[in-house]
Protein backbone atom coordinates (compact mmCIF):
# COMPACT_ATOMS: atom_id res chain seq x y z
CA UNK A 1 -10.30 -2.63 21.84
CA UNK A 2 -9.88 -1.07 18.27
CA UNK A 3 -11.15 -3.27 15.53
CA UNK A 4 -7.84 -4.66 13.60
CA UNK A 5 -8.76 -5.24 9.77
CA UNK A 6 -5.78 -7.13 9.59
CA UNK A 7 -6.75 -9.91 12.19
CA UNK A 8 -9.02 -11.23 9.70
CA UNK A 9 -10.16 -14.29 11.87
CA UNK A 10 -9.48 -12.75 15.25
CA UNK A 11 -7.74 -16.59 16.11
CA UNK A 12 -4.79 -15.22 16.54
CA UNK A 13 -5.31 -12.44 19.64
CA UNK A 14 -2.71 -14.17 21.90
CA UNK A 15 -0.10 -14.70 19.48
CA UNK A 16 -0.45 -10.78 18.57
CA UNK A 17 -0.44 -9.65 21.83
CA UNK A 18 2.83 -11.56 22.18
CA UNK A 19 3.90 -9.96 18.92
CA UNK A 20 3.24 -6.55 20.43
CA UNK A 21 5.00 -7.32 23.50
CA UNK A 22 7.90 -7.86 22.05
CA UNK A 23 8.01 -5.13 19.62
CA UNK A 24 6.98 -2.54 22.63
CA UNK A 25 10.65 -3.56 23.68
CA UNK A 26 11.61 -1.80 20.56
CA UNK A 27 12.15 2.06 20.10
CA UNK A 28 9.28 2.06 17.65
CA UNK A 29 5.97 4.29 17.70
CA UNK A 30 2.79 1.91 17.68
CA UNK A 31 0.02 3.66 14.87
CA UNK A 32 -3.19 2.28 13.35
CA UNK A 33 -2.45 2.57 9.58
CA UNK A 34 -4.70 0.83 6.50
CA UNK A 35 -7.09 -0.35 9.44
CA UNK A 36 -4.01 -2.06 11.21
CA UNK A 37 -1.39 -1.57 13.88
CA UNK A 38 2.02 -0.24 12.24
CA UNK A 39 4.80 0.20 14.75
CA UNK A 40 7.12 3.31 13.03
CA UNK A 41 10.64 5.02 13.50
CA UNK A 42 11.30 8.74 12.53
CA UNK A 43 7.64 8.52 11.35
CA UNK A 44 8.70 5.77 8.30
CA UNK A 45 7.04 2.43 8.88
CA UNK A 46 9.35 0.17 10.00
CA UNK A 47 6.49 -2.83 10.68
CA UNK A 48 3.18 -3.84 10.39
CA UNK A 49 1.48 -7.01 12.23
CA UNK A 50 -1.77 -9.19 11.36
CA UNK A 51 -3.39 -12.08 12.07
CA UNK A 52 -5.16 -14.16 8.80
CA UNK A 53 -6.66 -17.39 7.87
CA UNK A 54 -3.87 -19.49 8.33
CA UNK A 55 -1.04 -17.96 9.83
CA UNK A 56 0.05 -14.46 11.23
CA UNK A 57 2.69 -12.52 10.89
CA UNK A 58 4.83 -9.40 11.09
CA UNK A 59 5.50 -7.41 7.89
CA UNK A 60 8.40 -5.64 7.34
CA UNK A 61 8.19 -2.41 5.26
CA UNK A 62 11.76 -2.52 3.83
CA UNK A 63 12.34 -6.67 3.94
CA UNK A 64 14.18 -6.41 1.15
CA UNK A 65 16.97 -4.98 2.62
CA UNK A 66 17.17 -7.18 5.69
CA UNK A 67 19.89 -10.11 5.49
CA UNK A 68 17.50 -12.99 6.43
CA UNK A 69 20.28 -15.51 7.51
CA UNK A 70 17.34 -17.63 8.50
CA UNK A 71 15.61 -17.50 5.60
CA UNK A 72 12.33 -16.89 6.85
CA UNK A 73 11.05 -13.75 5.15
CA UNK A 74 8.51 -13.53 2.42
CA UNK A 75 7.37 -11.71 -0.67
CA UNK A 76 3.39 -12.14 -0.60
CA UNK A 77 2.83 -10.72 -3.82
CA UNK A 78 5.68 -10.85 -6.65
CA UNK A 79 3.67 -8.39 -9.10
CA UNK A 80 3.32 -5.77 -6.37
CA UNK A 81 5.93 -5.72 -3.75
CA UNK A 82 8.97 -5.03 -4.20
CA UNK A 83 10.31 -4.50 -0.70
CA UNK A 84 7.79 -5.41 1.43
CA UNK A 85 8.50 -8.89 3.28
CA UNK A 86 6.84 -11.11 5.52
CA UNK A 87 7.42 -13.25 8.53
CA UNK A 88 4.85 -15.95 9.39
CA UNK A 89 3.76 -17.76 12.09
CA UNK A 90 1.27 -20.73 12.42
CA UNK A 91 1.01 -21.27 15.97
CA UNK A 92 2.99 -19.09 18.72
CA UNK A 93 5.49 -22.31 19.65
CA UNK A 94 6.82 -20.41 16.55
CA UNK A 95 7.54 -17.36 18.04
CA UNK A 96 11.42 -16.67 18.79
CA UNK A 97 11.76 -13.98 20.59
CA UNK A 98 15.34 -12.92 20.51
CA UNK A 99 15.09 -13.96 16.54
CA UNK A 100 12.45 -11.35 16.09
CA UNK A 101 13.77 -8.77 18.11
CA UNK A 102 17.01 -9.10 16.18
CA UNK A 103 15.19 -8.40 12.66
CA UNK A 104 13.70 -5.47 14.17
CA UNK A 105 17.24 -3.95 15.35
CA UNK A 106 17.93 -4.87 11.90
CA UNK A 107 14.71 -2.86 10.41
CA UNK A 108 15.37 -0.13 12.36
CA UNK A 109 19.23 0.61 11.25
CA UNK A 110 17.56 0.32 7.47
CA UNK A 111 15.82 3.39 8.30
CA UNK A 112 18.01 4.93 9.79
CA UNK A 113 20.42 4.44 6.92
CA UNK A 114 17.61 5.66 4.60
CA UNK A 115 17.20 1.98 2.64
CA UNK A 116 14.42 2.41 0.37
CA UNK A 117 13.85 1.01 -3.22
CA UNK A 118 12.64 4.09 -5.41
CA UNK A 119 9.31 4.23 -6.78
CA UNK A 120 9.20 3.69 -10.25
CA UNK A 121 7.25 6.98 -12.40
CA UNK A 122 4.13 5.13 -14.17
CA UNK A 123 3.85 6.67 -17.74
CA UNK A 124 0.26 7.84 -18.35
CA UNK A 125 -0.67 6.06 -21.47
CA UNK A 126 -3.79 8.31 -22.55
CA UNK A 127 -6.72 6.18 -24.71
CA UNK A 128 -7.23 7.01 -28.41
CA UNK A 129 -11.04 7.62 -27.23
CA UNK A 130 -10.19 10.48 -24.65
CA UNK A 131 -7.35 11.50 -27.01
CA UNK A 132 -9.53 12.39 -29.55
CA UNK A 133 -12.00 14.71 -26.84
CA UNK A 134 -8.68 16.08 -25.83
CA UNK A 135 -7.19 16.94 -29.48
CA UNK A 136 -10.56 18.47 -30.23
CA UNK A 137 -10.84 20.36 -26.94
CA UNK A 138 -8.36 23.11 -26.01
CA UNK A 139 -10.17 24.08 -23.15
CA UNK A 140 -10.58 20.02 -21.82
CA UNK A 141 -6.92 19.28 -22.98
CA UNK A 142 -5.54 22.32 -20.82
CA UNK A 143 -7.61 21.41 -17.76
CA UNK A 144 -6.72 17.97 -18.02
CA UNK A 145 -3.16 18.69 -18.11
CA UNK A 146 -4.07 21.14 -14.85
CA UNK A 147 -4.39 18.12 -12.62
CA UNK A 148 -1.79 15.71 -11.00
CA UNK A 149 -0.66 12.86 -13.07
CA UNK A 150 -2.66 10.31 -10.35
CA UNK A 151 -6.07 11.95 -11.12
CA UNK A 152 -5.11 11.68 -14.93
CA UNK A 153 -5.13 8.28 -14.11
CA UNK A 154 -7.55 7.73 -12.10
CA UNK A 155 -9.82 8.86 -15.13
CA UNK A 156 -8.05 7.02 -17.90
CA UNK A 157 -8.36 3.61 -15.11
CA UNK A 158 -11.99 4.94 -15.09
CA UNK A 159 -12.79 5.23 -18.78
CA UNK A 160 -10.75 2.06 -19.97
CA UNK A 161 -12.02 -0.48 -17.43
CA UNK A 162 -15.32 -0.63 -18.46
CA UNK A 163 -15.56 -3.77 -20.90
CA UNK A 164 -18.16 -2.27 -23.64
CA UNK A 165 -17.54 0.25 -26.28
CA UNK A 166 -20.90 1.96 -24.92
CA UNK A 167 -19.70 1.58 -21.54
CA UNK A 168 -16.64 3.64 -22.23
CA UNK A 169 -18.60 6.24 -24.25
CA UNK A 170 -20.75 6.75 -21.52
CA UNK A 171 -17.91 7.39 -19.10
CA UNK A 172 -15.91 9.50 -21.03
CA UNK A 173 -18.89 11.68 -21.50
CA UNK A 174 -18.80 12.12 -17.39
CA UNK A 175 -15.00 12.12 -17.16
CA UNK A 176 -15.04 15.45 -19.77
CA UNK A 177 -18.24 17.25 -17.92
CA UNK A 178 -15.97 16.54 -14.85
CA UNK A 179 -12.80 17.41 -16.24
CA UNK A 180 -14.29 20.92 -17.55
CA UNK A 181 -15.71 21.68 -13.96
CA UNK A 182 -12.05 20.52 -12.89
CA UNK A 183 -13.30 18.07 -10.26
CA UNK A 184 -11.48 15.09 -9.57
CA UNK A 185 -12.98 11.71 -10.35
CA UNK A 186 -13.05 11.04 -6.65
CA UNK A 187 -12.63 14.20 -5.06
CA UNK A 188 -16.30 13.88 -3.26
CA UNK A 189 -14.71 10.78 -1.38
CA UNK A 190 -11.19 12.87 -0.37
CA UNK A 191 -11.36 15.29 2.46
């Protein structure tokens, strides 16, 4: 059996092989995403599943949008979810069946409807250290303006999180030699 990163304990293998019985009855497509098993309709995930410390649950990619009469339905984490919700279980007495399956039919007619909250653009706030190299720099300014705003940020994230003034100096100096050979700060990790 595939290793689940998401069963975290592996307590919970009986509950989640109910939990996959029951959505099998659904006209979802089971895939291993993020180390997990994400069940999917017309290729958007629809629902996720995972067993943890303390409970285990079924995620639902578009939550936000469900009714939840029942009120049973999570947000794990305020600062970074916005539609993502959860249902948990603590022991598989818990389980309701026709409850679940009725969420799903619920899930699935989101995404079918095309439900989604938009993702908000992130404005790329560029440091006064690597604004400087950049005002100086023609060539550096026009080949960081060449790449995608996520690699812009993935060097700004780069140069800014280090705590120390010498620290950032340092990095910066790598960021620009990378910059002018216009490879990505992680491109050696990306296929």
């Amino acid at each position: 059996m595939e290793e689940n990163k998401w069963n975290k304990t592996n307590q919970w293998e009986n509950e989640m092989e109910q939990l996959h019985a029951i959505i099998r009855k659904m006209p979802l497509v089971e895939t291993t995403k993020w180390g997990g098993p994400v069940y999917t309709y017309n290729n958007k995930n629809v629902l996720g599943i995972g067993g943890f410390k303390s409970y285990f649950g079924i995620w639902f990619y578009n939550g936000v949008f469900l009714k939840d009469e029942k009120k049973l339905l999570i947000n794990a984490n305020e600062e970074n979810t916005k539609s993502l919700r959860q249902m948990r279980f603590n022991s598989a007495n818990e389980i309701d069946e026709k409850l679940i399956l009725a969420y799903i039919k619920e899930a699935i007619e989101i995404e079918e409807k095309g439900l989604a909250i938009p993702k908000e653009k992130k404005e790329t706030i560029i440091p006064e250290i690597l604004q400087k190299e950049l005002d100086r720099n023609f060539e550096l300014s026009t080949k960081f303006n060449a790449f995608s705003p996520y690699k812009q940020r993935e060097f700004i994230e780069h140069i800014i999180s280090a705590k120390q003034e010498k620290t950032q100096i340092t990095r910066l100096e790598k960021v620009i030699l990378m910059i002018l050979e216009e490879r990505g700060l992680n491109d050696k990790y990306r296929a």
